[in-house]
PDB file of N, CA and C in Angstrom:
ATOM      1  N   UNK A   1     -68.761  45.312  37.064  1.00  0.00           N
ATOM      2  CA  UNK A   1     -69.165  45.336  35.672  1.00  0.00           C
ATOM      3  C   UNK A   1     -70.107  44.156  35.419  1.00  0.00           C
ATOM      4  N   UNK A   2     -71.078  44.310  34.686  1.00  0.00           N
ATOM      5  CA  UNK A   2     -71.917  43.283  34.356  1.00  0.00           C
ATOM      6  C   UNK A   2     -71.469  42.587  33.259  1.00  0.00           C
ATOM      7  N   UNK A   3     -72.195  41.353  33.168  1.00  0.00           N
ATOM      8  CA  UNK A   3     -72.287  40.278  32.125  1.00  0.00           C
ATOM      9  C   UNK A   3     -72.352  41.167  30.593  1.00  0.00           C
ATOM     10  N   UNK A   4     -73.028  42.275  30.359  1.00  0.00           N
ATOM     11  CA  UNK A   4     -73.720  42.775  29.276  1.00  0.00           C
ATOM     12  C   UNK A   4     -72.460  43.506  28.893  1.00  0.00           C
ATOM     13  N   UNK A   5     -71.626  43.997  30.027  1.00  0.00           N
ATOM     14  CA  UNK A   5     -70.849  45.382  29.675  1.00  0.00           C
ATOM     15  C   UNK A   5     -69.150  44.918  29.651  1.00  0.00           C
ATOM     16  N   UNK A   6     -69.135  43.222  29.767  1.00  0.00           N
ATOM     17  CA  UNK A   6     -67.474  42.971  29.487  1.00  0.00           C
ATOM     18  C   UNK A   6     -67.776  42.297  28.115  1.00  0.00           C
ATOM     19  N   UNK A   7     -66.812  41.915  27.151  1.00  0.00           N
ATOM     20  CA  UNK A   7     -66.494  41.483  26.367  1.00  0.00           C
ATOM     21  C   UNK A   7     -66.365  40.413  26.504  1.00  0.00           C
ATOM     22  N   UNK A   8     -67.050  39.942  25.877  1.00  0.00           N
ATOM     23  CA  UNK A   8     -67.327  37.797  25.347  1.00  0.00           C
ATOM     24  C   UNK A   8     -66.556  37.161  24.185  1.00  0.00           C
ATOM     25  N   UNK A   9     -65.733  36.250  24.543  1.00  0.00           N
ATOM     26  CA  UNK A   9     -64.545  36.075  23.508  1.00  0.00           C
ATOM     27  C   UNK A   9     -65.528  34.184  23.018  1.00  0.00           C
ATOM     28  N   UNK A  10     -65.839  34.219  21.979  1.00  0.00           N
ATOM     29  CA  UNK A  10     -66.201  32.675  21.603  1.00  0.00           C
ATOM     30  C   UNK A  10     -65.635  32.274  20.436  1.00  0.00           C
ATOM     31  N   UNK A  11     -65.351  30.772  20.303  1.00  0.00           N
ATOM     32  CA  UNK A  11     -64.865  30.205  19.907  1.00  0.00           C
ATOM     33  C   UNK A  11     -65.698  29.208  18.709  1.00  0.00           C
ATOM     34  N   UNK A  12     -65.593  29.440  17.529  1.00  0.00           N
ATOM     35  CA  UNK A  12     -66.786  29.031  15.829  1.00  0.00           C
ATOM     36  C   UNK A  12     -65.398  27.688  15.659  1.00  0.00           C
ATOM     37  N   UNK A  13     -66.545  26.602  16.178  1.00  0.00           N
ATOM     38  CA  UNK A  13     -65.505  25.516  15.603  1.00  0.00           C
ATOM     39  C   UNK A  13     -66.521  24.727  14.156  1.00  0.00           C
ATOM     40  N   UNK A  14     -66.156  24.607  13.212  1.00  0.00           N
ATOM     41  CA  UNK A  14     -66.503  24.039  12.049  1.00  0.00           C
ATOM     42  C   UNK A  14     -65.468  23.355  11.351  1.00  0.00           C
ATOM     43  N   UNK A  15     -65.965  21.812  11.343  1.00  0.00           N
ATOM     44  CA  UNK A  15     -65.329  20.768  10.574  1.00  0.00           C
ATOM     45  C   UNK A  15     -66.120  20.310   9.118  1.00  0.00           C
ATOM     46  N   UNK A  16     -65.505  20.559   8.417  1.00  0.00           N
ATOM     47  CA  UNK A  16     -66.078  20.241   6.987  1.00  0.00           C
ATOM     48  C   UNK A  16     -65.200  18.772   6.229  1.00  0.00           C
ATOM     49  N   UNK A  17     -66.209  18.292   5.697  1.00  0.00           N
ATOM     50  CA  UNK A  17     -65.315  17.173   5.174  1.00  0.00           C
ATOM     51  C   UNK A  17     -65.703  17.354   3.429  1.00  0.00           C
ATOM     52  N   UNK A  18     -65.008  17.897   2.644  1.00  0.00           N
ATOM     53  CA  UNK A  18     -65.454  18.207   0.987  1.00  0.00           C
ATOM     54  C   UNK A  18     -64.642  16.809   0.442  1.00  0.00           C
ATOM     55  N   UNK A  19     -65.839  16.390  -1.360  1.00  0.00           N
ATOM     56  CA  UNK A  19     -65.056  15.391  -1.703  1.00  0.00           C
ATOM     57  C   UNK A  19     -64.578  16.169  -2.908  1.00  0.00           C
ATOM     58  N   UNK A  20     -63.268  16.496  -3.492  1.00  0.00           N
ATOM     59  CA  UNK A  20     -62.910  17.194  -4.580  1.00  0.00           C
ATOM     60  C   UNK A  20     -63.207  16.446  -5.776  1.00  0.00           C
ATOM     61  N   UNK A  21     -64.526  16.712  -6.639  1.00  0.00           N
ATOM     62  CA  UNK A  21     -64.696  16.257  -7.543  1.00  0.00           C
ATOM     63  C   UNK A  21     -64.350  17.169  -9.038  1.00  0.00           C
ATOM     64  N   UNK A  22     -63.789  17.959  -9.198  1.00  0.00           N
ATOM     65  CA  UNK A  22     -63.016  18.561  -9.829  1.00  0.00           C
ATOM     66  C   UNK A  22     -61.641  19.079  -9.492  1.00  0.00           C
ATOM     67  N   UNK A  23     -60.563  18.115  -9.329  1.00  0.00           N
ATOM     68  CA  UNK A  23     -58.981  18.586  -9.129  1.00  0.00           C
ATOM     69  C   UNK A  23     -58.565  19.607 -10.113  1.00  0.00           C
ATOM     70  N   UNK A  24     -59.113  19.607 -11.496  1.00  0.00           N
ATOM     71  CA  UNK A  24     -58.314  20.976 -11.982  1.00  0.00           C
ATOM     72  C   UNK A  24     -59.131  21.830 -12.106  1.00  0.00           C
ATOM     73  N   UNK A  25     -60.161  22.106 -11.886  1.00  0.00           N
ATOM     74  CA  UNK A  25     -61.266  23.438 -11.600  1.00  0.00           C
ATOM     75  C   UNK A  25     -60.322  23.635 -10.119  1.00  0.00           C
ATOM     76  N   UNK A  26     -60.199  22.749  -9.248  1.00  0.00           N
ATOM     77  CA  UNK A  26     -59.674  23.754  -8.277  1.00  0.00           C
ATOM     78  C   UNK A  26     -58.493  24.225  -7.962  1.00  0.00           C
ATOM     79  N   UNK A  27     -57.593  23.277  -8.559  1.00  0.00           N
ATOM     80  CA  UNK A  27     -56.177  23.584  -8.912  1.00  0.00           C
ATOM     81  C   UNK A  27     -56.060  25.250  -9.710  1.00  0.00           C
ATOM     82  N   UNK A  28     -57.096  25.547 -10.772  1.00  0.00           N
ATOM     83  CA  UNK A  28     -57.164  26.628 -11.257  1.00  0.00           C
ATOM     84  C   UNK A  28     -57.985  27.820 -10.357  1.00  0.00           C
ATOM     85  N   UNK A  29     -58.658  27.383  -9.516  1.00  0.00           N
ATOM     86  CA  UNK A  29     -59.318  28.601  -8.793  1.00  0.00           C
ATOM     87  C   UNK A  29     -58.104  29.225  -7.772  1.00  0.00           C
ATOM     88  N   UNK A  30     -57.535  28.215  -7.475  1.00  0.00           N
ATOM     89  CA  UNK A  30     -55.928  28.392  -6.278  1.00  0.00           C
ATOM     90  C   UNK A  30     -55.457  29.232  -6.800  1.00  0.00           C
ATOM     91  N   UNK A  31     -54.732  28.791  -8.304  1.00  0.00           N
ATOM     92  CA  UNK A  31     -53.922  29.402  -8.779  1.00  0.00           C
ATOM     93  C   UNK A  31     -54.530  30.971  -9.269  1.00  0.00           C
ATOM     94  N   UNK A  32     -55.786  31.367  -9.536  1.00  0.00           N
ATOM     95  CA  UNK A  32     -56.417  32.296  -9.859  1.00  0.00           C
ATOM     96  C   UNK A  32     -55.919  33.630  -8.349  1.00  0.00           C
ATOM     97  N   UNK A  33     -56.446  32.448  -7.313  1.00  0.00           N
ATOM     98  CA  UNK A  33     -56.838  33.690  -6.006  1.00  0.00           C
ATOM     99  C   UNK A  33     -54.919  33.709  -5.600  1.00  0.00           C
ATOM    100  N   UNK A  34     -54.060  33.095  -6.390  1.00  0.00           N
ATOM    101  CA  UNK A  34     -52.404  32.913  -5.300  1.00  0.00           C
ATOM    102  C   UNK A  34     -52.054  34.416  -6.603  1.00  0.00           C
ATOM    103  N   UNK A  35     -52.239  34.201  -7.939  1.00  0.00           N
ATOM    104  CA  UNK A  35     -52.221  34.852  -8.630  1.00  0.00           C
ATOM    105  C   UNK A  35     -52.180  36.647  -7.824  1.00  0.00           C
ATOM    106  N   UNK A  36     -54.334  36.550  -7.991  1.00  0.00           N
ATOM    107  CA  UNK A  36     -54.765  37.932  -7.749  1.00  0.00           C
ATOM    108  C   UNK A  36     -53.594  38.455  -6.002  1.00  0.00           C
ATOM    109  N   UNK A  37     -53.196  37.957  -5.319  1.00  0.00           N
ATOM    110  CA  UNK A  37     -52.862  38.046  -4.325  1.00  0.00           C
ATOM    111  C   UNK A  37     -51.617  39.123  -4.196  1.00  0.00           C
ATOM    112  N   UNK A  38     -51.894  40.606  -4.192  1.00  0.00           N
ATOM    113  CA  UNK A  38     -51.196  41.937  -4.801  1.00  0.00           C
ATOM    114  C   UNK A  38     -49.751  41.965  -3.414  1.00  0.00           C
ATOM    115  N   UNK A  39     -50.142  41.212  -2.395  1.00  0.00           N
ATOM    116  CA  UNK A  39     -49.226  41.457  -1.193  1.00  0.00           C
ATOM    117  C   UNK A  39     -48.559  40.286  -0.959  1.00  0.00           C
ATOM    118  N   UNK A  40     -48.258  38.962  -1.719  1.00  0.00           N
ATOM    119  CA  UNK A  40     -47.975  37.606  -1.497  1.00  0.00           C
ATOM    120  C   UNK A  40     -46.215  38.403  -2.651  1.00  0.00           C
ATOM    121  N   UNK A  41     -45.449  38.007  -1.938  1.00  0.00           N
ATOM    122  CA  UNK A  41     -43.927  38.164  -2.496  1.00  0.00           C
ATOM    123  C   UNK A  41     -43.713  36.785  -3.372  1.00  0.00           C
ATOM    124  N   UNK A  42     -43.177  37.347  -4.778  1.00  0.00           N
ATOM    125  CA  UNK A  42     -43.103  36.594  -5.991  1.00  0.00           C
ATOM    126  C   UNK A  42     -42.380  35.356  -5.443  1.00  0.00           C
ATOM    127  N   UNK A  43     -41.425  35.284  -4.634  1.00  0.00           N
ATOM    128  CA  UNK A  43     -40.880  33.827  -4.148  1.00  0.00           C
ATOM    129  C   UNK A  43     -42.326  32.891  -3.656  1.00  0.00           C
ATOM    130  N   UNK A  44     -43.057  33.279  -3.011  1.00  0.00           N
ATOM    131  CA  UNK A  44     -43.689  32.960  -2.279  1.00  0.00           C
ATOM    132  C   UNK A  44     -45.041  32.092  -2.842  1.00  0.00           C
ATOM    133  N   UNK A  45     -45.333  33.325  -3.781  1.00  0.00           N
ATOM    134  CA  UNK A  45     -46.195  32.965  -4.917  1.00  0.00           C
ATOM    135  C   UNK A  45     -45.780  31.844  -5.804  1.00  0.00           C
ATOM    136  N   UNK A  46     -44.076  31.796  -6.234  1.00  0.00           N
ATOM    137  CA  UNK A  46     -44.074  30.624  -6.903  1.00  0.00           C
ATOM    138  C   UNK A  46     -44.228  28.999  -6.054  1.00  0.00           C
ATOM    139  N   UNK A  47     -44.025  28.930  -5.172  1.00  0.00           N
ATOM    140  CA  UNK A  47     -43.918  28.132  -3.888  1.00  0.00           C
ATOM    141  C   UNK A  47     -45.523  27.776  -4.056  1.00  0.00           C
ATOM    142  N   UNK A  48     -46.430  28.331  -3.578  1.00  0.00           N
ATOM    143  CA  UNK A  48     -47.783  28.259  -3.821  1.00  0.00           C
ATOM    144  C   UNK A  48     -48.737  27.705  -4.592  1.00  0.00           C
ATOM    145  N   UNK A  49     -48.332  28.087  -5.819  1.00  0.00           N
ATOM    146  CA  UNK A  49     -48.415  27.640  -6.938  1.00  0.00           C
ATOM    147  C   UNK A  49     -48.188  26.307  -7.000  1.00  0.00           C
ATOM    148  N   UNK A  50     -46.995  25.374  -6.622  1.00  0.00           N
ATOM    149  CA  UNK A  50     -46.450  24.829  -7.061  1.00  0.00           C
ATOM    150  C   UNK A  50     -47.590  23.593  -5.834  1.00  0.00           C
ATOM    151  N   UNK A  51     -47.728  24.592  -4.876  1.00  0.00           N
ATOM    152  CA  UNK A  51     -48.148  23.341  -3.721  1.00  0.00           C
ATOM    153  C   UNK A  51     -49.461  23.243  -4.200  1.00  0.00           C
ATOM    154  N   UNK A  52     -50.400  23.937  -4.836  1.00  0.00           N
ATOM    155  CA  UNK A  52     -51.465  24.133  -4.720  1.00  0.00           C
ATOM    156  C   UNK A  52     -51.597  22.852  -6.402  1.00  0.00           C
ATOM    157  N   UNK A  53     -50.917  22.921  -7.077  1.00  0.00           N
ATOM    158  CA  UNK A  53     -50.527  22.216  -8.323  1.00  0.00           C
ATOM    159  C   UNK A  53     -50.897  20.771  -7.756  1.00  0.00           C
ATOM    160  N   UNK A  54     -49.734  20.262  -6.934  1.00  0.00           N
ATOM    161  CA  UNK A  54     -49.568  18.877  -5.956  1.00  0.00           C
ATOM    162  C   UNK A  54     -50.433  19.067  -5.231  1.00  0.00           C
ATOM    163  N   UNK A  55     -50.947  18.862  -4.363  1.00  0.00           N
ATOM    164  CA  UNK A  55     -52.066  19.254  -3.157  1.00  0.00           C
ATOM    165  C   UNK A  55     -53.453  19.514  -3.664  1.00  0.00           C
ATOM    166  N   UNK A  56     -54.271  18.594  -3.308  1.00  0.00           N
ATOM    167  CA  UNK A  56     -55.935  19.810  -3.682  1.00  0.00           C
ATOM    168  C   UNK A  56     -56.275  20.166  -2.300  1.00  0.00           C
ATOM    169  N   UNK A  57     -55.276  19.770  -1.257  1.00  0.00           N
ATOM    170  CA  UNK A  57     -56.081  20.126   0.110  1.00  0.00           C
ATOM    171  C   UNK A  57     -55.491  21.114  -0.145  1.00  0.00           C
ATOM    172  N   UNK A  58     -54.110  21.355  -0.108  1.00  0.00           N
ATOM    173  CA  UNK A  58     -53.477  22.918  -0.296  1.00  0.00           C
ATOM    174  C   UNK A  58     -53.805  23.817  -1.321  1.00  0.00           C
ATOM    175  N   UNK A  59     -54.182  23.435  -2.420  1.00  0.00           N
ATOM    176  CA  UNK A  59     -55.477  24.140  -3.265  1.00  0.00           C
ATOM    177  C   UNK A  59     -56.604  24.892  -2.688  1.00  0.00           C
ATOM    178  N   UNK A  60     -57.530  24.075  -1.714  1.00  0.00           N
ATOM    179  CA  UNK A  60     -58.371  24.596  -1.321  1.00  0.00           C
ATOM    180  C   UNK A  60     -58.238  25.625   0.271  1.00  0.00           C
ATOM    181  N   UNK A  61     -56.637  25.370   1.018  1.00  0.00           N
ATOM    182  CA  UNK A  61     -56.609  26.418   1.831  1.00  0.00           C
ATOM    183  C   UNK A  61     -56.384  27.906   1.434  1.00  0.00           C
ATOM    184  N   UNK A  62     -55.767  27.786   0.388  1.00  0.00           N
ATOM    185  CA  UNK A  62     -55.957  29.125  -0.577  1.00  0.00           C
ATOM    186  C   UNK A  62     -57.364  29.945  -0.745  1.00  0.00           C
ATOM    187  N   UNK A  63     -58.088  28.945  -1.022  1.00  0.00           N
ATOM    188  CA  UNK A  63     -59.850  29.062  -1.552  1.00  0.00           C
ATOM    189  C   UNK A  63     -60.346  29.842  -0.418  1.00  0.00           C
ATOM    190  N   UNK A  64     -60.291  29.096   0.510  1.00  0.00           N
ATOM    191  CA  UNK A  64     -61.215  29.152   1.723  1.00  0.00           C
ATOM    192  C   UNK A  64     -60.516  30.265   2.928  1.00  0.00           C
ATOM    193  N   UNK A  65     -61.861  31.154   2.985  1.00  0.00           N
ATOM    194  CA  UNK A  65     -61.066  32.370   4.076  1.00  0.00           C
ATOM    195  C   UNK A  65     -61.932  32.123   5.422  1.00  0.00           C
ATOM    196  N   UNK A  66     -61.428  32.239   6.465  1.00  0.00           N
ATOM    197  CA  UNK A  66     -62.464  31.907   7.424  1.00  0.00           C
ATOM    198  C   UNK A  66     -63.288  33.242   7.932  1.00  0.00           C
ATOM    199  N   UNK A  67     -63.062  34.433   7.657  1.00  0.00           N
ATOM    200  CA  UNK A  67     -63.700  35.666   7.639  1.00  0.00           C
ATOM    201  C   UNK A  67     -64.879  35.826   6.978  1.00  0.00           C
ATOM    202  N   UNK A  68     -64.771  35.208   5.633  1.00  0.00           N
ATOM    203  CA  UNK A  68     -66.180  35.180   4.575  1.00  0.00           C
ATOM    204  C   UNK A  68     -67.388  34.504   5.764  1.00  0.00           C
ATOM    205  N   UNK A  69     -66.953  33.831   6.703  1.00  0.00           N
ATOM    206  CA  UNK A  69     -68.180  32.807   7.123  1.00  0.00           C
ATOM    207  C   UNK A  69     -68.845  33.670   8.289  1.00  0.00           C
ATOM    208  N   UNK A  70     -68.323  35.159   8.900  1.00  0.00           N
ATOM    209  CA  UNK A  70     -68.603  35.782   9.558  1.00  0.00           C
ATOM    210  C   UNK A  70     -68.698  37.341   8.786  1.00  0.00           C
ATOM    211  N   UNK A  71     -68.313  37.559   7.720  1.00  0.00           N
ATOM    212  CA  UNK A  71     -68.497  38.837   7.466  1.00  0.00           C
ATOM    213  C   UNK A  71     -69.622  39.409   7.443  1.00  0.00           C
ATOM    214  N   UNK A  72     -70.880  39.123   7.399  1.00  0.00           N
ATOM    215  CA  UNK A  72     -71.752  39.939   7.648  1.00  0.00           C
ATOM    216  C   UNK A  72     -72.957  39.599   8.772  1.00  0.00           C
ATOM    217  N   UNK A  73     -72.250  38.905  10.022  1.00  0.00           N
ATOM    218  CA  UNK A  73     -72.725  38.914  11.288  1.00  0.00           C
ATOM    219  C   UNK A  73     -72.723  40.298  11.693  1.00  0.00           C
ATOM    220  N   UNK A  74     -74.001  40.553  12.267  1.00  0.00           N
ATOM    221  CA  UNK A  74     -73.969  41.577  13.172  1.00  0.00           C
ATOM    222  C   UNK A  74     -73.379  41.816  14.217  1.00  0.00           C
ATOM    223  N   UNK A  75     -72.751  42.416  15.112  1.00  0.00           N
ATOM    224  CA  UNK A  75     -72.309  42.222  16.398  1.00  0.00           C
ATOM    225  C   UNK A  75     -71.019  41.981  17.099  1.00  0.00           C
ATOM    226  N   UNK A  76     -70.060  41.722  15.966  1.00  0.00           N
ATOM    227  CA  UNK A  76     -69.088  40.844  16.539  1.00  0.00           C
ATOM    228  C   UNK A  76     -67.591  41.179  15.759  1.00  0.00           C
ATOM    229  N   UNK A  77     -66.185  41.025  15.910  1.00  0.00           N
ATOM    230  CA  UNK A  77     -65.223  41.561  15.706  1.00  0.00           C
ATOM    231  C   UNK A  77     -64.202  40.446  15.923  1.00  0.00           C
ATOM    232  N   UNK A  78     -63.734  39.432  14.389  1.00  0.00           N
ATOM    233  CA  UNK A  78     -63.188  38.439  14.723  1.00  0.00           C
ATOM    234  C   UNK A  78     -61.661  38.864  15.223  1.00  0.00           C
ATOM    235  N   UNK A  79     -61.081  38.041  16.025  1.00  0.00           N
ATOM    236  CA  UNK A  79     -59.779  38.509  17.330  1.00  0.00           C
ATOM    237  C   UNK A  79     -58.960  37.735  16.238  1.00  0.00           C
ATOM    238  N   UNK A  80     -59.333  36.353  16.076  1.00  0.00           N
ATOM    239  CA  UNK A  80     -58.157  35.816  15.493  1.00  0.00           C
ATOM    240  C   UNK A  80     -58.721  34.388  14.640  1.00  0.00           C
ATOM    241  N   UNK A  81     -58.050  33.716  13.855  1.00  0.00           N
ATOM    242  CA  UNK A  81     -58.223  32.720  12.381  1.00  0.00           C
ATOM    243  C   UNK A  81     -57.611  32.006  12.406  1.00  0.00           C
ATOM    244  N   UNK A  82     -57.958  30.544  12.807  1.00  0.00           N
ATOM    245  CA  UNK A  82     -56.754  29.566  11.992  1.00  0.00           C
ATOM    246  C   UNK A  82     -57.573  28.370  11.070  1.00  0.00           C
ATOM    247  N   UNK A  83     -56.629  28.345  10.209  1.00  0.00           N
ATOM    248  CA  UNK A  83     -57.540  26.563   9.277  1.00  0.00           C
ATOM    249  C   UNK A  83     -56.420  26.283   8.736  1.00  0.00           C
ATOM    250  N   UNK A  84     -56.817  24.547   8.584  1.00  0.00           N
ATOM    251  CA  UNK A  84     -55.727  24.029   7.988  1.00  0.00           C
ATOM    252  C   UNK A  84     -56.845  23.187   7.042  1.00  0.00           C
ATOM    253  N   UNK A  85     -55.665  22.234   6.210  1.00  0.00           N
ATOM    254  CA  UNK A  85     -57.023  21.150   5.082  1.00  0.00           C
ATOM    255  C   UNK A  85     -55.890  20.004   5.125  1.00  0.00           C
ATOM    256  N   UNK A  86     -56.333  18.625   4.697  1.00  0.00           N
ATOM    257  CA  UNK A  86     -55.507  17.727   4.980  1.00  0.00           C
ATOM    258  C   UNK A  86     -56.401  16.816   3.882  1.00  0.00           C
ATOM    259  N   UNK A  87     -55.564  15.890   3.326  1.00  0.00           N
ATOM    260  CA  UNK A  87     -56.461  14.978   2.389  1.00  0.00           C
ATOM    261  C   UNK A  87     -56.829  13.148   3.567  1.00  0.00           C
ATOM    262  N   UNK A  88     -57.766  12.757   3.769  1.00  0.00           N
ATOM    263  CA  UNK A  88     -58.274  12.292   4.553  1.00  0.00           C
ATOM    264  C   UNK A  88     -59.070  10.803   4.058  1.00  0.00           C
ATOM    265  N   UNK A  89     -58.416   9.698   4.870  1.00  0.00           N
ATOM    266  CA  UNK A  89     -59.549   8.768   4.091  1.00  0.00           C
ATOM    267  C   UNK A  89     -61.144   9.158   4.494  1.00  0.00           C
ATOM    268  N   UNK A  90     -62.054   9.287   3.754  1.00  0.00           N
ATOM    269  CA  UNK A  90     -63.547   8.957   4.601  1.00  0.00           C
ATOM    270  C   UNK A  90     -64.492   7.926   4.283  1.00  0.00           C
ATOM    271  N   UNK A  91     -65.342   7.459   5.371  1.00  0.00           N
ATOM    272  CA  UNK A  91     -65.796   6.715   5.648  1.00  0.00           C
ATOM    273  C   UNK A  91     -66.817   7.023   6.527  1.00  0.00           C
ATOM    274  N   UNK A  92     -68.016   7.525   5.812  1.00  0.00           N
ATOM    275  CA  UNK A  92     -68.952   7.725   7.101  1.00  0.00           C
ATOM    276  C   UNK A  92     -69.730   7.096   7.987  1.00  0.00           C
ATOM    277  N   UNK A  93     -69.640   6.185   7.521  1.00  0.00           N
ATOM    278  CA  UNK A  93     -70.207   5.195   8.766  1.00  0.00           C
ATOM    279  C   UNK A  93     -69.059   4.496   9.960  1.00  0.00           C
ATOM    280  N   UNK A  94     -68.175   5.013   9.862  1.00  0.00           N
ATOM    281  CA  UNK A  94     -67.138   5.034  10.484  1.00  0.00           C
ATOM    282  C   UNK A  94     -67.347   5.984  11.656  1.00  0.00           C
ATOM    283  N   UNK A  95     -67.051   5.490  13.368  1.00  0.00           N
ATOM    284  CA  UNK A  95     -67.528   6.396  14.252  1.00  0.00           C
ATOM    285  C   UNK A  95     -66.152   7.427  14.458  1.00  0.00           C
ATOM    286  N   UNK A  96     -65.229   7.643  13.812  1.00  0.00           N
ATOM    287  CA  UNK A  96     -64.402   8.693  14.350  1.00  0.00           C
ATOM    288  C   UNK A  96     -65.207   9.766  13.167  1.00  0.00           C
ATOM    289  N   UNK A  97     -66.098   9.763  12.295  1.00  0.00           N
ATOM    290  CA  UNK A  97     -66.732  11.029  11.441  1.00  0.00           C
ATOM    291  C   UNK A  97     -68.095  11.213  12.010  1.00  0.00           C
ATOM    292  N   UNK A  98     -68.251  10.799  13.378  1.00  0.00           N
ATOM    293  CA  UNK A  98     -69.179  10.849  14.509  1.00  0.00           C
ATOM    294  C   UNK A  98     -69.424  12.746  14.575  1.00  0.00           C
ATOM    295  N   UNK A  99     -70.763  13.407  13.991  1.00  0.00           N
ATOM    296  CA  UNK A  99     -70.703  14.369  14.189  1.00  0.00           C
ATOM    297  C   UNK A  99     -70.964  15.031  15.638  1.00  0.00           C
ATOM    298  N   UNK A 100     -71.457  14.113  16.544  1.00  0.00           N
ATOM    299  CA  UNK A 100     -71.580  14.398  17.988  1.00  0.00           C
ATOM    300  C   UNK A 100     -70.386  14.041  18.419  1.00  0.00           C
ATOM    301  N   UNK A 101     -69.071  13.869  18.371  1.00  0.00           N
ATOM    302  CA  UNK A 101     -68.285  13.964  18.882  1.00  0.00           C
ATOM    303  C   UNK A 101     -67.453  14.959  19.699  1.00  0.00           C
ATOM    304  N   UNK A 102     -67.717  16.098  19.612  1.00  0.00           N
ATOM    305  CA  UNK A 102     -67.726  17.142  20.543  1.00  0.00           C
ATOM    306  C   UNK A 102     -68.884  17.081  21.772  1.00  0.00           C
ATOM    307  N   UNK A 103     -69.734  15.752  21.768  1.00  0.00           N
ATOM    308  CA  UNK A 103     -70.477  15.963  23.178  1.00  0.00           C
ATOM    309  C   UNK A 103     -69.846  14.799  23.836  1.00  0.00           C
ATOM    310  N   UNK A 104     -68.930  14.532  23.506  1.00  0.00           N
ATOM    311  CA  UNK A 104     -68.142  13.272  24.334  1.00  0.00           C
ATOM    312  C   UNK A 104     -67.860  13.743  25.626  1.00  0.00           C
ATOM    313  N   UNK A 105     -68.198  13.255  26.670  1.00  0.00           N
ATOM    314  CA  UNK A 105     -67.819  13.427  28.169  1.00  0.00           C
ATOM    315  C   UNK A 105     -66.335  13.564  28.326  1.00  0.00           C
ATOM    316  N   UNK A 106     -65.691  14.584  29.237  1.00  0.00           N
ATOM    317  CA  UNK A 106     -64.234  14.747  29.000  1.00  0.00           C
ATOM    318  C   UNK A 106     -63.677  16.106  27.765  1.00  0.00           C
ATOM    319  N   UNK A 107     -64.421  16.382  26.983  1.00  0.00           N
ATOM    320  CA  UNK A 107     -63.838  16.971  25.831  1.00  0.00           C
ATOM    321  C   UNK A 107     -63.942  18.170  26.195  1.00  0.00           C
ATOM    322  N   UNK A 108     -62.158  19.027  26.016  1.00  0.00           N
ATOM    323  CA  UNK A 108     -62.166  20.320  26.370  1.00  0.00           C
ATOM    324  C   UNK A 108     -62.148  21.028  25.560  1.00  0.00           C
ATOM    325  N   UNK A 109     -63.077  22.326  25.530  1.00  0.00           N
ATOM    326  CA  UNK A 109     -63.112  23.192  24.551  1.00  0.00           C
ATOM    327  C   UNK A 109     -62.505  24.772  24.862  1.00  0.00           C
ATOM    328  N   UNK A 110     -61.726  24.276  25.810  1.00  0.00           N
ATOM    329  CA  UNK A 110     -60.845  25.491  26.019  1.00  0.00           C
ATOM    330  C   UNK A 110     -59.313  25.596  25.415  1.00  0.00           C
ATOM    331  N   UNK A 111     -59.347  24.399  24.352  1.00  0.00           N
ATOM    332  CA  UNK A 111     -58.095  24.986  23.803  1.00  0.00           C
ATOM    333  C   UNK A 111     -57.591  25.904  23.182  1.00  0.00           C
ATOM    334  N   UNK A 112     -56.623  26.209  23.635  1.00  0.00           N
ATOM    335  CA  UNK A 112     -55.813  27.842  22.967  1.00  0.00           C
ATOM    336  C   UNK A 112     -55.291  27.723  21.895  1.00  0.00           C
ATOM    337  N   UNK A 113     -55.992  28.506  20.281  1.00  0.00           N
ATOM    338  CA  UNK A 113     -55.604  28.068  18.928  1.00  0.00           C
ATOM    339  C   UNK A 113     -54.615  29.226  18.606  1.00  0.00           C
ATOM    340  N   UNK A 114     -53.384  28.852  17.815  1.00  0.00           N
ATOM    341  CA  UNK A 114     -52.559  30.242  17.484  1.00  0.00           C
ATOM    342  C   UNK A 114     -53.331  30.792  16.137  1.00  0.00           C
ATOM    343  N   UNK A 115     -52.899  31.735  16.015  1.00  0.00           N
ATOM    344  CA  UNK A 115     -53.568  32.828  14.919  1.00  0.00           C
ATOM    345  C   UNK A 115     -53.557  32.151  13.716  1.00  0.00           C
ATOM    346  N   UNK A 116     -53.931  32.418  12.219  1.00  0.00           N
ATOM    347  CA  UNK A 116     -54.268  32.220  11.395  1.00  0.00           C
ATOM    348  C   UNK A 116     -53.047  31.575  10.522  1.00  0.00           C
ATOM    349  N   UNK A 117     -53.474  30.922   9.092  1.00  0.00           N
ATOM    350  CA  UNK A 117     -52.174  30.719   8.680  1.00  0.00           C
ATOM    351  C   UNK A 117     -53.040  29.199   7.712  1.00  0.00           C
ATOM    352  N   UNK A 118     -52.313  29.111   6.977  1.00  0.00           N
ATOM    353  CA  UNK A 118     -52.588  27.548   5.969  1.00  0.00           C
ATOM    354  C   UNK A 118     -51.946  26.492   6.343  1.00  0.00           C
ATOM    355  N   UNK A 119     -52.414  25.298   6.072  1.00  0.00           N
ATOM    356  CA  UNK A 119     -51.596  24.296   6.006  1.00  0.00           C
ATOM    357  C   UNK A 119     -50.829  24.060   5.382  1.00  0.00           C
TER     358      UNK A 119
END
């Protein structure tokens, strides 16, 4: 079988660093999309709510789907999703927010991520 005719599995790594300059615009967009959410079980939903209330990182894993960033690629059939959000000091002149840090000598990019899910 050729190169052309097996299936190519790749791996979309994207690190974003957002500064939340509106906590209750997004506290309310959470609660909007935990709301609309017709298959999320009412326990579950209140739980959500409640994190997304406390949390703007957990606010915004609600927000953010990682499918939207591929849905209208040509070609391709995502296998599997994971993201998490974490509230973070930053500092960009700081070398661990080094955006070449994935060309560091040593760095493996064959790690095996489990399927999808929030922080």
């Amino acid at each position: 079988m050729s190169t052309s005719e097996t299936t190519r599995f790749v791996r979309l790594r994207v690190d974003l660093v957002l500064e939340i300059d509106g906590p209750a615009e997004l506290t309310e967009a959470a609660e909007g999309r935990i709301d609309g959410d017709e298959f999320m079980p009412e326990e579950e939903r209140v739980q959500a709510r409640a994190a997304a209330r406390e949390d703007s990182a957990e606010a915004l894993a609600y927000l953010v789907e990682p499918f939207d960033l591929i849905r209208e690629v040509p070609g391709i059939e995502m296998v599997q999703a994971s993201w998490s959000t974490e509230e973070v000091e930053y500092d960009p002149d700081a070398l661990e927010w080094d955006l070449d840090e994935e060309d560091v000598e040593g760095t493996d990019d064959t790690d095996d991520v489990d399927g999808g899910g929030r922080a």
